[in-house]
PDB file of N, CA and C in Angstrom:
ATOM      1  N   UNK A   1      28.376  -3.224  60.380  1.00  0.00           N
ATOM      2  CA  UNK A   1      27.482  -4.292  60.028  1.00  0.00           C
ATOM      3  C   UNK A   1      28.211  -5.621  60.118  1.00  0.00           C
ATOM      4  N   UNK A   2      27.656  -5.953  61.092  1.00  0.00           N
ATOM      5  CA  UNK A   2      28.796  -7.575  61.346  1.00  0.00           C
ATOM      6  C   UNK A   2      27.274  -8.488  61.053  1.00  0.00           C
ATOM      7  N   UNK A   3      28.288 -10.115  60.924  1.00  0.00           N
ATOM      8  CA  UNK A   3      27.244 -10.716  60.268  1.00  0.00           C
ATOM      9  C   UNK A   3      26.754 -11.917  61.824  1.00  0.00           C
ATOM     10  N   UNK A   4      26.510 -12.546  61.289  1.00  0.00           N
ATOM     11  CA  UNK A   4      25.884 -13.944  63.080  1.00  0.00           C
ATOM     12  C   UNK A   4      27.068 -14.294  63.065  1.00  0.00           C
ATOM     13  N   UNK A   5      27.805 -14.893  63.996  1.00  0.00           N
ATOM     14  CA  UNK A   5      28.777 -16.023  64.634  1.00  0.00           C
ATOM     15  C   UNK A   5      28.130 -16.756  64.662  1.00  0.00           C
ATOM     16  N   UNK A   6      29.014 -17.892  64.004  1.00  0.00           N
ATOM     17  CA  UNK A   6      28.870 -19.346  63.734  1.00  0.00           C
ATOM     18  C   UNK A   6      30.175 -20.156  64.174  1.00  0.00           C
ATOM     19  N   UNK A   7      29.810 -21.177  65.564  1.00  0.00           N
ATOM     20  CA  UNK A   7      30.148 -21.747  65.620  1.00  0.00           C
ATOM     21  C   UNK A   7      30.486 -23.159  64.981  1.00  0.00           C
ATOM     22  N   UNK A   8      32.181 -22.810  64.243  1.00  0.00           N
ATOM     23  CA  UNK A   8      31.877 -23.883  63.147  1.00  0.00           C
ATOM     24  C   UNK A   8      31.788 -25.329  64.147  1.00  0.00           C
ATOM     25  N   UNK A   9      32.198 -25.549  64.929  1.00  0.00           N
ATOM     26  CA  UNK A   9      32.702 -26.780  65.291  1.00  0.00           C
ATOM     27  C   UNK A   9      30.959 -27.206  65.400  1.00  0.00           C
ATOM     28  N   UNK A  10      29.749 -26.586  65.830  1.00  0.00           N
ATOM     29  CA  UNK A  10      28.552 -26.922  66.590  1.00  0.00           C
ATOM     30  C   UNK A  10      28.063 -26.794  64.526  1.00  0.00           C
ATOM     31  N   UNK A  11      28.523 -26.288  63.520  1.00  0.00           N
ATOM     32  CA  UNK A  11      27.664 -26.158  62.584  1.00  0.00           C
ATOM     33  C   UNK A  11      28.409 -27.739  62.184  1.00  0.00           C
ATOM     34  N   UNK A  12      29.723 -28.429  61.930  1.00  0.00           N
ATOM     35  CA  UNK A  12      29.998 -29.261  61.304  1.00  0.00           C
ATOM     36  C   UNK A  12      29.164 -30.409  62.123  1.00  0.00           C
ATOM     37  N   UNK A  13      28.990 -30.478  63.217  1.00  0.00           N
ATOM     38  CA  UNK A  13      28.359 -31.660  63.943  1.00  0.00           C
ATOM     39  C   UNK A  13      26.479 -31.559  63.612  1.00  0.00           C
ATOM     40  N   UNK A  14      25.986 -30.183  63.371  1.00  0.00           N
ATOM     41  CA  UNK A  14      24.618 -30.818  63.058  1.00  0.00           C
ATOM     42  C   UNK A  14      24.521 -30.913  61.754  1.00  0.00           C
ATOM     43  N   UNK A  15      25.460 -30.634  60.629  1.00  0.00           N
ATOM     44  CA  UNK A  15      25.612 -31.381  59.315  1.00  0.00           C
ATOM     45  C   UNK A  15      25.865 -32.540  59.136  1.00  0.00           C
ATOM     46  N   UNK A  16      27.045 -32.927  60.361  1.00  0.00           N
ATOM     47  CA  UNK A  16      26.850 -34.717  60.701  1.00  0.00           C
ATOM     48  C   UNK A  16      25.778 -35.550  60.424  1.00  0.00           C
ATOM     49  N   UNK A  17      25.682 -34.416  61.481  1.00  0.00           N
ATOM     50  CA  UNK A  17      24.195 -35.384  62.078  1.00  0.00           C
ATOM     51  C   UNK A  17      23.107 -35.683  60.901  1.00  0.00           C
ATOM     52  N   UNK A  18      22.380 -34.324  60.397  1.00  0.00           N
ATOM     53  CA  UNK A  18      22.030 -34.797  59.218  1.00  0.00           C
ATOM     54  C   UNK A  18      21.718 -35.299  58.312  1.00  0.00           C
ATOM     55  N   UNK A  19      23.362 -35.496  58.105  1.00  0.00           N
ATOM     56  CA  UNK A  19      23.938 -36.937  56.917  1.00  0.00           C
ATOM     57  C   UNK A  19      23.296 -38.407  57.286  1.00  0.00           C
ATOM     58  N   UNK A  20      23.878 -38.022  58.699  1.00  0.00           N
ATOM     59  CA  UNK A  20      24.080 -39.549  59.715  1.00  0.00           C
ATOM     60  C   UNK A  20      21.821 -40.318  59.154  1.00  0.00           C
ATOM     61  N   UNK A  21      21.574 -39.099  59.773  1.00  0.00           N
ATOM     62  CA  UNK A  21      19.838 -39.311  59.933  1.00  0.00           C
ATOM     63  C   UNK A  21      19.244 -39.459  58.334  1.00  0.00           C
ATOM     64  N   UNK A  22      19.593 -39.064  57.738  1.00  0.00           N
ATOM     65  CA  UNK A  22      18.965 -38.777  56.195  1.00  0.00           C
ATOM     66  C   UNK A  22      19.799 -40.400  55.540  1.00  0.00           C
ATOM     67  N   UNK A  23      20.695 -41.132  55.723  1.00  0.00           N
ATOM     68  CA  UNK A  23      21.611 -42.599  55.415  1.00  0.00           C
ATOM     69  C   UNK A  23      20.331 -43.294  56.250  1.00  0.00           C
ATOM     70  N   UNK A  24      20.275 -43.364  57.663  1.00  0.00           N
ATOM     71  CA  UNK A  24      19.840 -43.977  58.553  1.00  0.00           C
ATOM     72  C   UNK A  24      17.974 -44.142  57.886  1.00  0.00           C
ATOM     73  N   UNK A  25      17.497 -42.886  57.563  1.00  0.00           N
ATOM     74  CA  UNK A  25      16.389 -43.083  56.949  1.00  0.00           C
ATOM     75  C   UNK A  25      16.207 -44.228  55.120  1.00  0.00           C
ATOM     76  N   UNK A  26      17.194 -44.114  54.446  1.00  0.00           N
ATOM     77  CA  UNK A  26      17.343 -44.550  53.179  1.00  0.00           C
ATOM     78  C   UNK A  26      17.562 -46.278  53.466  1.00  0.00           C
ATOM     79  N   UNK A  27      18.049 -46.205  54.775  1.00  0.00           N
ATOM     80  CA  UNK A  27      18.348 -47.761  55.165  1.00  0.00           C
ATOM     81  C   UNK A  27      17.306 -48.379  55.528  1.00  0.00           C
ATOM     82  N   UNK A  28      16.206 -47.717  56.874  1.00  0.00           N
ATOM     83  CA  UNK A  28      15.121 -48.201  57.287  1.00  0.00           C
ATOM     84  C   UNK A  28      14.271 -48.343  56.031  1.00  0.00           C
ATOM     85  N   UNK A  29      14.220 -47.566  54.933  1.00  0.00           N
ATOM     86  CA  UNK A  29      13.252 -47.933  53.992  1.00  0.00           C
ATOM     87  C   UNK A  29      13.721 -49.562  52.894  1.00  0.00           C
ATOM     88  N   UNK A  30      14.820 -49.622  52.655  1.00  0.00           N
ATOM     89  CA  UNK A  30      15.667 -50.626  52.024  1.00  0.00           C
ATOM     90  C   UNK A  30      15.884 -51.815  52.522  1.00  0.00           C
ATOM     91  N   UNK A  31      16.034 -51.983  54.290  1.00  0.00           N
ATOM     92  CA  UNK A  31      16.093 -53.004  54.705  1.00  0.00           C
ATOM     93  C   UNK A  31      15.090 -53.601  55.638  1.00  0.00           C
ATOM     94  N   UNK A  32      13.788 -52.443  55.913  1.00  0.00           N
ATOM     95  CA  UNK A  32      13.310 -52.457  56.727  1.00  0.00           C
ATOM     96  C   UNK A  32      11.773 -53.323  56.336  1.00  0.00           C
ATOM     97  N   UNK A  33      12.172 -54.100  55.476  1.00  0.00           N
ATOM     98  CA  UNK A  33      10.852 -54.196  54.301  1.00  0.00           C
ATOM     99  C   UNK A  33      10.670 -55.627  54.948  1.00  0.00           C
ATOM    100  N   UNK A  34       9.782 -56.972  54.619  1.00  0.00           N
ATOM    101  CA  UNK A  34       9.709 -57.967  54.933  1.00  0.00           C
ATOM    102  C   UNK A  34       9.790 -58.917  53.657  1.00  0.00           C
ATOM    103  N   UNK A  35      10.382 -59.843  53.322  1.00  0.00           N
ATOM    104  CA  UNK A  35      10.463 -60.877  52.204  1.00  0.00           C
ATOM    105  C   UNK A  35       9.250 -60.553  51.232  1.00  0.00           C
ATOM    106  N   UNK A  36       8.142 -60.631  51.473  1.00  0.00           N
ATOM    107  CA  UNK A  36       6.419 -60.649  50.742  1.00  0.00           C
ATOM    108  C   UNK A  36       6.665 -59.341  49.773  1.00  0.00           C
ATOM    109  N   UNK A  37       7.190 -58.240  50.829  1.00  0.00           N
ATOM    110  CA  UNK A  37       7.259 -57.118  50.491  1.00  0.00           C
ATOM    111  C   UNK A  37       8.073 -56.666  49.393  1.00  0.00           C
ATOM    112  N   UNK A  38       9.206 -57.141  49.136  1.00  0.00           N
ATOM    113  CA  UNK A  38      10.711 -56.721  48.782  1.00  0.00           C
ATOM    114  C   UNK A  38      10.416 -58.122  47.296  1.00  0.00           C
ATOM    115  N   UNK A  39       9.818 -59.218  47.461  1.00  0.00           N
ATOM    116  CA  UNK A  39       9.374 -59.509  46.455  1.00  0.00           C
ATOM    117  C   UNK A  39       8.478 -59.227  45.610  1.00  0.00           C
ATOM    118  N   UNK A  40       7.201 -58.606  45.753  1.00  0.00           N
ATOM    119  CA  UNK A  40       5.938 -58.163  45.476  1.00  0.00           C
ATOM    120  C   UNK A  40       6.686 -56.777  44.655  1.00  0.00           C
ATOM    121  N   UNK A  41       7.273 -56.012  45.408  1.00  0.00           N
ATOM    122  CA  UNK A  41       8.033 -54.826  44.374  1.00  0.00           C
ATOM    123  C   UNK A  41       9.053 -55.322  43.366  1.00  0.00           C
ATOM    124  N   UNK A  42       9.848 -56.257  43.529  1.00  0.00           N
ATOM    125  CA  UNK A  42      10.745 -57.310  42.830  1.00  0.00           C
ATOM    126  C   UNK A  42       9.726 -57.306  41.111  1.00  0.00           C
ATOM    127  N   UNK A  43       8.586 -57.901  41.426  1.00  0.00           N
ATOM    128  CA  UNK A  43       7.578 -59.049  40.062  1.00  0.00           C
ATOM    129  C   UNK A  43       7.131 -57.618  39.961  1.00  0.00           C
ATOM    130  N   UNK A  44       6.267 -56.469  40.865  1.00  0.00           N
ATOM    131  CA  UNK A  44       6.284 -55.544  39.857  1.00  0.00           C
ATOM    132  C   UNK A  44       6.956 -54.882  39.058  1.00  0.00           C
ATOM    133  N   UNK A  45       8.474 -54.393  39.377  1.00  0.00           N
ATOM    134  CA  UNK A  45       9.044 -53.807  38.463  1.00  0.00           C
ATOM    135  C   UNK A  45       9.592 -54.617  37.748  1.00  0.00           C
ATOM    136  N   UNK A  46       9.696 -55.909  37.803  1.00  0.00           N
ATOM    137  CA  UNK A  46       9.617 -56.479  36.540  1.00  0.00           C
ATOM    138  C   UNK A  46       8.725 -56.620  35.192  1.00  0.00           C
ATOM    139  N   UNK A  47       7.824 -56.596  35.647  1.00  0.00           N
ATOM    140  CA  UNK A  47       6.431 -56.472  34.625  1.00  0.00           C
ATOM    141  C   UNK A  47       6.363 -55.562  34.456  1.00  0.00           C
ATOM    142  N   UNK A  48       6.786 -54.383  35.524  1.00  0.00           N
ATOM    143  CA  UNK A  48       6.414 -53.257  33.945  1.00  0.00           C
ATOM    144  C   UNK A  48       7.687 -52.969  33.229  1.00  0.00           C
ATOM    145  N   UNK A  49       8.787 -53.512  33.359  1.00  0.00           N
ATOM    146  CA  UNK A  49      10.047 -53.447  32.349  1.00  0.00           C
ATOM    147  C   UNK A  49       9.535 -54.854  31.004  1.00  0.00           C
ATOM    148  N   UNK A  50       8.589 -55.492  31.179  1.00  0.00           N
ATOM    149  CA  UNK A  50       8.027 -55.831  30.633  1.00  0.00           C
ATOM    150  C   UNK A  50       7.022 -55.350  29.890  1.00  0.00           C
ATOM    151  N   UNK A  51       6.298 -54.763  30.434  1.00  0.00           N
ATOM    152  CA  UNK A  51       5.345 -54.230  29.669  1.00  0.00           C
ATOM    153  C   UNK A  51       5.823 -53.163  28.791  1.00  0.00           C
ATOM    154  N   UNK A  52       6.934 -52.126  29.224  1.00  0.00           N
ATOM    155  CA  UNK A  52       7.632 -51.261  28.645  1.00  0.00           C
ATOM    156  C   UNK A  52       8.117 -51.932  27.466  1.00  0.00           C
ATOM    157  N   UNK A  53       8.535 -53.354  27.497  1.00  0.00           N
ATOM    158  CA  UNK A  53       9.956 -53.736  26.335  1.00  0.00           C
ATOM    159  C   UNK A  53       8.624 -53.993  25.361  1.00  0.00           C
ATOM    160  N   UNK A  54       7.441 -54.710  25.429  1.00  0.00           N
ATOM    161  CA  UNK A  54       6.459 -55.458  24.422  1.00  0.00           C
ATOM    162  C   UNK A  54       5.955 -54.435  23.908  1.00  0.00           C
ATOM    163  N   UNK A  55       5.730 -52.950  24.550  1.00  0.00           N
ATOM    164  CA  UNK A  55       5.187 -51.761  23.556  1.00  0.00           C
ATOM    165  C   UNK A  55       5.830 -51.204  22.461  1.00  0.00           C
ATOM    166  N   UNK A  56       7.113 -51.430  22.646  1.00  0.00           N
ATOM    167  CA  UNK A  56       7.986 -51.490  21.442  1.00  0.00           C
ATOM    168  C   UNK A  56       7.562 -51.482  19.855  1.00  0.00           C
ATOM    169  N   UNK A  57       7.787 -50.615  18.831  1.00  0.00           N
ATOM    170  CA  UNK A  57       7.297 -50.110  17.591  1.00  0.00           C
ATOM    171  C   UNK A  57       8.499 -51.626  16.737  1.00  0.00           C
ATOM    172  N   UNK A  58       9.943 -51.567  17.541  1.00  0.00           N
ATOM    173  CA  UNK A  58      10.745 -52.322  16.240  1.00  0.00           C
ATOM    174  C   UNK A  58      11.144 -53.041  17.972  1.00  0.00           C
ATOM    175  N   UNK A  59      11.718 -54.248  17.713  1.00  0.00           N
ATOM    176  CA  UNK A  59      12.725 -55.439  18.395  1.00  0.00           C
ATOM    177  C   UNK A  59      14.007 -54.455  18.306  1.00  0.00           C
ATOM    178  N   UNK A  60      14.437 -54.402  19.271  1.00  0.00           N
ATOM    179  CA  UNK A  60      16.216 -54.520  19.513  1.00  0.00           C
ATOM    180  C   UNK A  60      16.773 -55.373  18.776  1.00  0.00           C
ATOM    181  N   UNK A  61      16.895 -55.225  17.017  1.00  0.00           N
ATOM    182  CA  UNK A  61      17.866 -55.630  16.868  1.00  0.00           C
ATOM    183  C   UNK A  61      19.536 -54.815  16.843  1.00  0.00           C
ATOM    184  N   UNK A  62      20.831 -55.678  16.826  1.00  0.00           N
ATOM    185  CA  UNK A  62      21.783 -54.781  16.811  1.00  0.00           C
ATOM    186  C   UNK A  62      22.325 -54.656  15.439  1.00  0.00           C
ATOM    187  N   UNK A  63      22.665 -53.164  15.219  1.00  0.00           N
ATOM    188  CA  UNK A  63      23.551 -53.013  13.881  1.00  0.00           C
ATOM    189  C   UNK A  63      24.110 -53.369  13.422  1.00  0.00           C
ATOM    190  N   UNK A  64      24.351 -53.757  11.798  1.00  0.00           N
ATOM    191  CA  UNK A  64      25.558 -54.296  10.939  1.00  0.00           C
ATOM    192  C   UNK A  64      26.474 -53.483  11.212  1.00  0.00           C
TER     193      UNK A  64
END
């Protein structure tokens, strides 16, 4: 009972690759945006870290 041959040298290059494509995708989404865009998500997640902090039961104050 033998198991598949694996060519490592052909397995390390489509793990490369991969990597390479799965970076390359995280970038097109991050840089690929237009000013309107990248601000408009900017003021929303600000407001709702806003809206999150004002639902607040007590203020942040800090301990004696």
């Amino acid at each position: 009972m033998s198991g598949d041959v694996v060519n490592l040298r052909m397995a390390r290059k489509h793990r490369d690759r991969a990597t390479k494509e799965a970076t390359a995708e995280r970038n097109r989404f991050e840089h690929g945006r237009t000013k309107a865009e990248r601000d408009l998500a900017r003021a929303k997640n600000d407001k709702a870290a806003r809206d999150h902090d004002a639902s607040r039961r007590e203020p942040d104050t800090p301990k004696r």
